[in-house]
N, C-alpha and C. Protein backbone atom coordinates (compact mmCIF):
# COMPACT_ATOMS: atom_id res chain seq x y z
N UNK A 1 -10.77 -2.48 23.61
CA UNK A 1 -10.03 -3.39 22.74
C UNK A 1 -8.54 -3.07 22.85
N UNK A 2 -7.41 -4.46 23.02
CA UNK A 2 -6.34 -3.89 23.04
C UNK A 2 -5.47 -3.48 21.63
N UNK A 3 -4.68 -2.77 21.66
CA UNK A 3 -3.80 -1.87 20.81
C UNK A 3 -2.83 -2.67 20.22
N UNK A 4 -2.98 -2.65 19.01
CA UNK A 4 -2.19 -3.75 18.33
C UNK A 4 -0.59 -3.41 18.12
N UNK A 5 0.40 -4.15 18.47
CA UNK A 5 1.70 -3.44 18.74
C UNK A 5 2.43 -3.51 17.30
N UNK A 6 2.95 -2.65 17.07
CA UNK A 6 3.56 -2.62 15.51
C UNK A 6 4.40 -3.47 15.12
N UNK A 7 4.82 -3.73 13.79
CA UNK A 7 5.82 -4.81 13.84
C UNK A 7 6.96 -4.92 14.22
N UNK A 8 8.25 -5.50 14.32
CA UNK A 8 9.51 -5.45 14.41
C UNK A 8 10.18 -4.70 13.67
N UNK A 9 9.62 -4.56 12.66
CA UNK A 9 10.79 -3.62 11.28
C UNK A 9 9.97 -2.26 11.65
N UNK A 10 8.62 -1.67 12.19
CA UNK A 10 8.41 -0.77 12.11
C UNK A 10 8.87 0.19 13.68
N UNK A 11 9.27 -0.81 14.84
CA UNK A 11 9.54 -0.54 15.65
C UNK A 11 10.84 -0.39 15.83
N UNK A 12 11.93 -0.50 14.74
CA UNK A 12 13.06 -0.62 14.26
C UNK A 12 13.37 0.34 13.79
N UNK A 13 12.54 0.59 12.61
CA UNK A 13 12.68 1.95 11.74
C UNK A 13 12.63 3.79 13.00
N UNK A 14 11.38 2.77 13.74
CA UNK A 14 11.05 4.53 15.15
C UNK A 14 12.15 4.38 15.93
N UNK A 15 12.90 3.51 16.15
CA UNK A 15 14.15 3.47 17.36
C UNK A 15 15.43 4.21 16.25
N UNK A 16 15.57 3.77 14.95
CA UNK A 16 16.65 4.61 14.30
C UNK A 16 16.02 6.13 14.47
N UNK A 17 15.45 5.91 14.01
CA UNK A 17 14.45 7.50 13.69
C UNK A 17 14.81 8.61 15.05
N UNK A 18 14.66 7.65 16.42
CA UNK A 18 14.71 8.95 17.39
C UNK A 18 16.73 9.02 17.40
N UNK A 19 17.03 8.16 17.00
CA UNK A 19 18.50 8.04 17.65
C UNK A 19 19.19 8.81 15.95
N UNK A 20 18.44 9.26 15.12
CA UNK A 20 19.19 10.33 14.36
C UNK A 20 18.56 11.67 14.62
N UNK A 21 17.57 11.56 15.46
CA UNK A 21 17.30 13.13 15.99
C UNK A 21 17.89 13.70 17.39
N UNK A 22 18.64 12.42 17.81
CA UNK A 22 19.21 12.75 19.36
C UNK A 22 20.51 12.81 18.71
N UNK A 23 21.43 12.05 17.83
CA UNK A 23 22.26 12.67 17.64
C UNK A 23 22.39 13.73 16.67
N UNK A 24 21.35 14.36 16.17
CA UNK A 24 21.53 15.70 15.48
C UNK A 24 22.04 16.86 16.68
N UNK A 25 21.31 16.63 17.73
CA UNK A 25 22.18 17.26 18.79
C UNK A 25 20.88 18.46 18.92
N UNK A 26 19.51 18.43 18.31
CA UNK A 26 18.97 19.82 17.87
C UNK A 26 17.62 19.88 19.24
N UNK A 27 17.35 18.53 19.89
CA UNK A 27 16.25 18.24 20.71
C UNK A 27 16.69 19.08 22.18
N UNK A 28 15.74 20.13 22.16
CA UNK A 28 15.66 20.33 23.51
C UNK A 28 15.74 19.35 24.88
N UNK A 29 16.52 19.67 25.70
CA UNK A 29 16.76 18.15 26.83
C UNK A 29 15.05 17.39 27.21
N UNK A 30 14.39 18.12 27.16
CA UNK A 30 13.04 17.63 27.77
C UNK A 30 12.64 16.47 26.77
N UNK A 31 12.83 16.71 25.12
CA UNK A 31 12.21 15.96 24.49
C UNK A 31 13.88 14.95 24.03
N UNK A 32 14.81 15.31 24.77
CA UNK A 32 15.53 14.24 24.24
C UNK A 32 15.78 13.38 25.32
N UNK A 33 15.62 13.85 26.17
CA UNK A 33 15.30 12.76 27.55
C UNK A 33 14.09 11.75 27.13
N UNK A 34 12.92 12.71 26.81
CA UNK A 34 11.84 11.58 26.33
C UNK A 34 12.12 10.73 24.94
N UNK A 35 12.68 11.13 24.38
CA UNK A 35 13.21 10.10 23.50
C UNK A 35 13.73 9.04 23.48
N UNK A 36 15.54 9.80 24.60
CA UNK A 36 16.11 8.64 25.15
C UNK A 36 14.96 7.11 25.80
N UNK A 37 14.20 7.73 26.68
CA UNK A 37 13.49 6.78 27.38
C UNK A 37 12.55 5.51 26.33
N UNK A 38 12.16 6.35 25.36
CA UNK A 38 11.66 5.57 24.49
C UNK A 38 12.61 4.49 23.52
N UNK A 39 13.35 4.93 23.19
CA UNK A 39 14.25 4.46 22.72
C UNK A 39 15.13 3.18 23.38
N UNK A 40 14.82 3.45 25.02
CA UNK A 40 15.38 2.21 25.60
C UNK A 40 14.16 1.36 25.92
N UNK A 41 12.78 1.96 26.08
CA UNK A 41 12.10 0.74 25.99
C UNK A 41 11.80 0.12 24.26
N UNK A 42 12.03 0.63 22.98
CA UNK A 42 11.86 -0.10 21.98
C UNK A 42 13.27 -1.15 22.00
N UNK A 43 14.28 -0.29 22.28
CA UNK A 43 15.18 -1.40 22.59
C UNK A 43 15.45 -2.94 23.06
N UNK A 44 14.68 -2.62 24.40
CA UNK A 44 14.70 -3.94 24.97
C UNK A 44 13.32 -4.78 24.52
N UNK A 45 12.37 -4.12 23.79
CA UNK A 45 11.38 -5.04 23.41
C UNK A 45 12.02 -5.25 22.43
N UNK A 46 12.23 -4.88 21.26
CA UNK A 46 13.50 -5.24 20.19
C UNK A 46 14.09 -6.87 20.51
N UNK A 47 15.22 -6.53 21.64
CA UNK A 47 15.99 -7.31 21.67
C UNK A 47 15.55 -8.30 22.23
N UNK A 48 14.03 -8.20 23.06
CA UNK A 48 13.04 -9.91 23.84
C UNK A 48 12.89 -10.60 22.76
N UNK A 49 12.62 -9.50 21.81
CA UNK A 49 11.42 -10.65 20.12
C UNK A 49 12.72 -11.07 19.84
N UNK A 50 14.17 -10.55 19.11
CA UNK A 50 15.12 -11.60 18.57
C UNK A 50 15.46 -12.59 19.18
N UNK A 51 15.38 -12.25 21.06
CA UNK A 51 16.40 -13.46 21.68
C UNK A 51 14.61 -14.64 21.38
N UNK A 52 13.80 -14.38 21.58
CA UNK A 52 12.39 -14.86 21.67
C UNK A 52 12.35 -16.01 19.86
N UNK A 53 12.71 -15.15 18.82
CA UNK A 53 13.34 -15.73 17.23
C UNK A 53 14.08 -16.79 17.33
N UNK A 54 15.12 -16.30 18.00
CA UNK A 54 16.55 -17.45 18.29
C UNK A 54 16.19 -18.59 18.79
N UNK A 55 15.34 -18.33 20.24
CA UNK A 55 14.94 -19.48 20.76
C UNK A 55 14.00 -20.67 20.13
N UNK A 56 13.14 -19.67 18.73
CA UNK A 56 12.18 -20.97 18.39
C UNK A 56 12.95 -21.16 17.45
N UNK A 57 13.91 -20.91 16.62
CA UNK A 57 14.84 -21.32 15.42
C UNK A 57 15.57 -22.08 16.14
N UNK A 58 15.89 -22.01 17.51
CA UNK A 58 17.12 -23.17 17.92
C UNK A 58 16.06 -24.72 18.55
N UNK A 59 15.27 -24.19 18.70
CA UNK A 59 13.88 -25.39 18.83
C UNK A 59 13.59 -26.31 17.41
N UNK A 60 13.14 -25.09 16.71
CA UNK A 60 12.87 -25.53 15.18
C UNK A 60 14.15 -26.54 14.45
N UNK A 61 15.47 -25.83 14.40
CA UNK A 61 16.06 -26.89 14.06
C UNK A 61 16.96 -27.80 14.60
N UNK A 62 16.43 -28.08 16.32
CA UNK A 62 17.24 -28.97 17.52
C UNK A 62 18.33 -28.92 17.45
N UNK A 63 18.32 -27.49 17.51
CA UNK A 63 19.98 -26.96 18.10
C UNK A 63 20.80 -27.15 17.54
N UNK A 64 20.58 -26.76 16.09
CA UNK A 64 21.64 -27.04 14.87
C UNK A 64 21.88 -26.08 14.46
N UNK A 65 22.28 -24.90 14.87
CA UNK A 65 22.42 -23.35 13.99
C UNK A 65 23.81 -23.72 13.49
N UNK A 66 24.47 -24.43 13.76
CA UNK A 66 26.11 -24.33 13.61
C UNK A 66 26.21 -24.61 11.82
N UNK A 67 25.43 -25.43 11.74
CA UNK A 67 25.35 -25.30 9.79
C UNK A 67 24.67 -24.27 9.81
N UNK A 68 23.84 -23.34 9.72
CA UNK A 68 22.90 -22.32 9.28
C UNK A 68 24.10 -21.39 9.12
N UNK A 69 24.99 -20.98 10.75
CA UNK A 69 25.93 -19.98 10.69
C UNK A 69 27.44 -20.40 9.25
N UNK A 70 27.21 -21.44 9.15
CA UNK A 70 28.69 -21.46 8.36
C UNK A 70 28.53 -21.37 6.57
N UNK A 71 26.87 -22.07 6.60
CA UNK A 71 26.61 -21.20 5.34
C UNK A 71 27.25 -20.10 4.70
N UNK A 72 27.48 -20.46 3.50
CA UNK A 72 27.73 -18.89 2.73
C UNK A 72 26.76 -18.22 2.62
């Protein structure tokens, strides 16, 4: 059975999480290398799902964000 992938806010929360233990400065290189690495793949899955958001919100409201953005 496949592995259900966590949410956005929880995959959010583990990408801050390693990037205040890499800059504590305290991670041996081995595990801050493996961090780093992780950290750039939550990254870019991160940033597929928002641009992936954008695209069905700019679908959803036919390419009208320009009122959404000027909202107060």
């Amino acid at each position: 059975m496949a592995k259900k992938q966590a949410s956005f806010e929880d995959r959010l929360m583990e990408l801050e999480d390693l990037v205040k233990k890499m800059e504590g400065g305290s991670l041996p290189l081995s595990e801050a290398l493996a961090a780093y690495e992780t950290g750039m793949k939550l990254s870019k899955e991160l940033t597929e799902e928002l641009s992936a958001a954008e695209k069905k919100m700019l679908e959803l409201s036919g390419g009208q964000t320009a009122a959404m953005e000027d909202a107060p």
